[in-house]
Protein backbone atom coordinates (compact mmCIF):
# COMPACT_ATOMS: atom_id res chain seq x y z
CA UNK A 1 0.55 10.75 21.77
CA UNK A 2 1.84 13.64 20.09
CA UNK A 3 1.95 13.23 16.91
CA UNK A 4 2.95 15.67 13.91
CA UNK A 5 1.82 15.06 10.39
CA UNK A 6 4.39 16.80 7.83
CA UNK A 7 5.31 16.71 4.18
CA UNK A 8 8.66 14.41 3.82
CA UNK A 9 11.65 15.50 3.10
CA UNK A 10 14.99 13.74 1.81
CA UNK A 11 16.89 12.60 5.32
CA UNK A 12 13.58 10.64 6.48
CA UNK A 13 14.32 8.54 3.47
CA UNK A 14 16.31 5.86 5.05
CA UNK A 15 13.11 5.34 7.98
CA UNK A 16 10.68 5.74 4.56
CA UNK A 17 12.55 2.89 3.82
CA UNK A 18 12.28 0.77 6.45
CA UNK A 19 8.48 1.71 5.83
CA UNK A 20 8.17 0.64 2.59
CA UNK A 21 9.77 -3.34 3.23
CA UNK A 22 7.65 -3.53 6.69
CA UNK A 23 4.68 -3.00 4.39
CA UNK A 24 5.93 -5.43 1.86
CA UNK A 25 6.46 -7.77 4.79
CA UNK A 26 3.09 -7.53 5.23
CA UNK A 27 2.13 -7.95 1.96
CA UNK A 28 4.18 -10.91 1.54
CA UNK A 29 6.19 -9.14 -1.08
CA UNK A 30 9.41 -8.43 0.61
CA UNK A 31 11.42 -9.84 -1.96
CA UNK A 32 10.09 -7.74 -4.73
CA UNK A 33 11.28 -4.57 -2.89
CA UNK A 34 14.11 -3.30 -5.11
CA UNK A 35 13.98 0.60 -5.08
CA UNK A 36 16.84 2.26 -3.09
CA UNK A 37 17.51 5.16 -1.06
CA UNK A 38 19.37 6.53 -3.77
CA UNK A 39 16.28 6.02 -6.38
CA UNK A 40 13.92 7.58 -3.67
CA UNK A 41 15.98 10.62 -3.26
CA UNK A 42 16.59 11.18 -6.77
CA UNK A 43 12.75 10.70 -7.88
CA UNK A 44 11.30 12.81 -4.93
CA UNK A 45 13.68 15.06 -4.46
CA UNK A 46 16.13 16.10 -7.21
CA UNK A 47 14.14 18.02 -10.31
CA UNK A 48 10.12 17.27 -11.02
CA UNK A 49 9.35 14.92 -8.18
CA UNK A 50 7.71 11.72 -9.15
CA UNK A 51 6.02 11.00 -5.58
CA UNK A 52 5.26 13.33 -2.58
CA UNK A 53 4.85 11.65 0.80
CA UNK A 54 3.96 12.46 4.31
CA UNK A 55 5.12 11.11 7.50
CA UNK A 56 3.61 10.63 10.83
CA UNK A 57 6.43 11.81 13.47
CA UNK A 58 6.46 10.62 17.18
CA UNK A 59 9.63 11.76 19.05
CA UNK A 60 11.87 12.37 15.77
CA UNK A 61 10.30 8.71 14.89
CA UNK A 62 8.80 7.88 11.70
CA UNK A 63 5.78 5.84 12.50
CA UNK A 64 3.83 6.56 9.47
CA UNK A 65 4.16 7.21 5.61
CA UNK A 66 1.91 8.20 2.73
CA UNK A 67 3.37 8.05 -0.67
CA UNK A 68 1.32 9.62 -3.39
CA UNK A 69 1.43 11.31 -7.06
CA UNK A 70 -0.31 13.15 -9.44
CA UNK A 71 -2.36 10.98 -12.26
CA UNK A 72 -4.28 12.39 -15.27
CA UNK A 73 -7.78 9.99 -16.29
CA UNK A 74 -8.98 10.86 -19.52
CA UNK A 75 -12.42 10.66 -17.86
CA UNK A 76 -12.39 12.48 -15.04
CA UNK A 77 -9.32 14.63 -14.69
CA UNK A 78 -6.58 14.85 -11.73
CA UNK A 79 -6.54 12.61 -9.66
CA UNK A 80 -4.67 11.96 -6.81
CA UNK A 81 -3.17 8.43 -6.61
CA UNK A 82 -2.50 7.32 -3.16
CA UNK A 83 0.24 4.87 -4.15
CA UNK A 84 1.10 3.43 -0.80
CA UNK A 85 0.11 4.14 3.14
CA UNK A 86 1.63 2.54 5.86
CA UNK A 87 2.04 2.92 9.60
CA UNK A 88 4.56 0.86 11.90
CA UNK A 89 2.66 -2.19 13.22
CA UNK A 90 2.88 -1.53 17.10
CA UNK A 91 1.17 1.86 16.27
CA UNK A 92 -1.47 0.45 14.41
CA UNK A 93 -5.51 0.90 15.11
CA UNK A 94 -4.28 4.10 17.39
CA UNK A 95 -5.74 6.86 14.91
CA UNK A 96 -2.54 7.38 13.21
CA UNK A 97 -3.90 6.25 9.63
CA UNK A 98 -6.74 8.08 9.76
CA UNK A 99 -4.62 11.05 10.48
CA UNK A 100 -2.56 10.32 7.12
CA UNK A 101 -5.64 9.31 5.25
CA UNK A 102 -7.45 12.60 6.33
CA UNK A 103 -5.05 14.77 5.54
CA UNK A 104 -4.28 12.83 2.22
CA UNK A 105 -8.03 14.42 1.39
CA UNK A 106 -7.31 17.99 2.37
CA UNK A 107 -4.20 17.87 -0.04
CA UNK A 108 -6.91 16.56 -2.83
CA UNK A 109 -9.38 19.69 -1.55
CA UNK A 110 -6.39 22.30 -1.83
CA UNK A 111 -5.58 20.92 -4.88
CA UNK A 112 -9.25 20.46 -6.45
CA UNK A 113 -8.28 16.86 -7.43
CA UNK A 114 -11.08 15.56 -9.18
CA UNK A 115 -11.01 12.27 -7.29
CA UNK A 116 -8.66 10.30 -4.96
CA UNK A 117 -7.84 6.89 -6.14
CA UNK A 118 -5.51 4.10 -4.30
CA UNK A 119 -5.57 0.25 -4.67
CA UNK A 120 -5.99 -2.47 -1.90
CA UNK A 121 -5.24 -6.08 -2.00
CA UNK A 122 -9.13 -7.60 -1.70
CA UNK A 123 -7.42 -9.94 1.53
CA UNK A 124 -6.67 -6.96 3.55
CA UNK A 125 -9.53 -6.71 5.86
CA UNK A 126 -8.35 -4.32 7.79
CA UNK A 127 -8.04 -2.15 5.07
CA UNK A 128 -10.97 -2.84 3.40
CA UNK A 129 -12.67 -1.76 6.30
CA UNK A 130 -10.73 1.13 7.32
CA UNK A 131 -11.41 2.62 3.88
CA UNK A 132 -15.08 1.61 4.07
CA UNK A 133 -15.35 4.14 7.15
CA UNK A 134 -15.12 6.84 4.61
CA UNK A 135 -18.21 5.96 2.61
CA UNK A 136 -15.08 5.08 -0.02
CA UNK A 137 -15.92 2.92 -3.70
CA UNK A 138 -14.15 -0.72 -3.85
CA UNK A 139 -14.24 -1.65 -7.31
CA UNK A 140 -13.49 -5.62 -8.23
CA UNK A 141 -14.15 -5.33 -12.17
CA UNK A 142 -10.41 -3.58 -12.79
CA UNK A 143 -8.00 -5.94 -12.81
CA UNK A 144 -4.16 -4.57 -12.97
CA UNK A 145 -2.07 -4.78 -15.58
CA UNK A 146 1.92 -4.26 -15.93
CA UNK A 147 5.07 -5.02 -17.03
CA UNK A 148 7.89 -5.32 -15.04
CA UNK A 149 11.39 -3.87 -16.03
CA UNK A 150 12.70 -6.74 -17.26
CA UNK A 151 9.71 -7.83 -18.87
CA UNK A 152 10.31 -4.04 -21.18
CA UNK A 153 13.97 -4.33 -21.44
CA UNK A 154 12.94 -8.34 -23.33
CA UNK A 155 10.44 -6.09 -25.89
CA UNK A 156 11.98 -6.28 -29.38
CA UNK A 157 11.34 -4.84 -32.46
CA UNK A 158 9.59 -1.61 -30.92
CA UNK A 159 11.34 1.08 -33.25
C-alpha cells in the first residue's frame, strides 16, 4: 500500500468526519457526536487553530486521522495532547497507526514538546497494547473530570 501521511487541511473535513463517528461507533458513543463540519472548519482552520490533525491517504482516501493540540502542564511544560487517533476498520492492524502514531512523535521532537500525552478507554485492548509497544506510561490514578455545555450554560450566580 501506498500510503501518504500529510498535515490536514479544510476539504478532508467532511471524510475527518466520517472518522470521528466511526470511532465513536466504536466507542459506543455515537450519539454524543455533536461537532459539525462547520465547527471543525472554523476551529482548525479560520484564525488560531484549536486542533491540528493528520491524515493517512490511500488513493485520495482518508483511511486515517490524528487530531491533536497544544496543552500547557504547570509541571512539566508543552505538551502535546493527542486528542483522538483513528484509522478506518478494514485498514486496521496493517501498520497504518503506527505510521500516525510515529509521526505524531516527530511533530513532538520538532517541536521540543516536553511530553506527549493522550487518553485511552482502560477496555480497549487493542489500544492498550498498541501503545504498550512504545515502552508508553498507562496511568489509572487520574480520573477525568468535565462539564458538558449544558451542564455550564445551567451554572448560576458566577459573576
Amino acid at each position: 500500500m501506498d500510503i501518504t501521511l500529510r498535515k490536514g487541511i479544510k476539504e478532508d473535513l467532511p471524510q475527518v468526519l466520517a472518522l470521528i463517528k466511526e470511532l465513536a461507533d466504536y466507542e459506543n458513543a455515537l450519539d454524543q457526536v455533536k461537532v459539525t463540519l462547520s465547527q471543525l472548519e472554523k476551529d482548525g482552520f479560520v484564525g488560531n487553530p484549536y486542533y491540528y490533525l493528520l491524515v493517512a491517504e490511500l488513493d485520495n482516501q482518508i483511511i486515517g486521522v490524528c487530531f491533536y493540540f497544544i496543552r500547557y502542564s504547570t509541571w512539566k511544560g508543552k505538551v502535546l495532547f493527542l486528542e483522538d487517533f483513528v484509522v478506518k476498520e478494514e485498514f486496521r492492524r496493517k501498520g497504518i497507526g503506527g505510521m500516525l502514531f510515529d509521526e505524531t512523535i516527530r511533530i513532538s521532537k520538532k517541536e521540543n514538546m516536553d511530553g506527549l500525552h493522550w487518553q485511552v478507554l482502560d477496555w480497549n485492548t487493542p489500544a492498550l497494547n498498541f501503545y504498550k509497544k512504545y515502552n508508553a506510561t498507562i496511568s489509572s490514578n487520574w480520573l477525568n473530570g468535565r462539564l458538558n455545555k449544558e451542564q455550564i450554560k445551567n451554572i448560576k450566580d458566577l459573576t
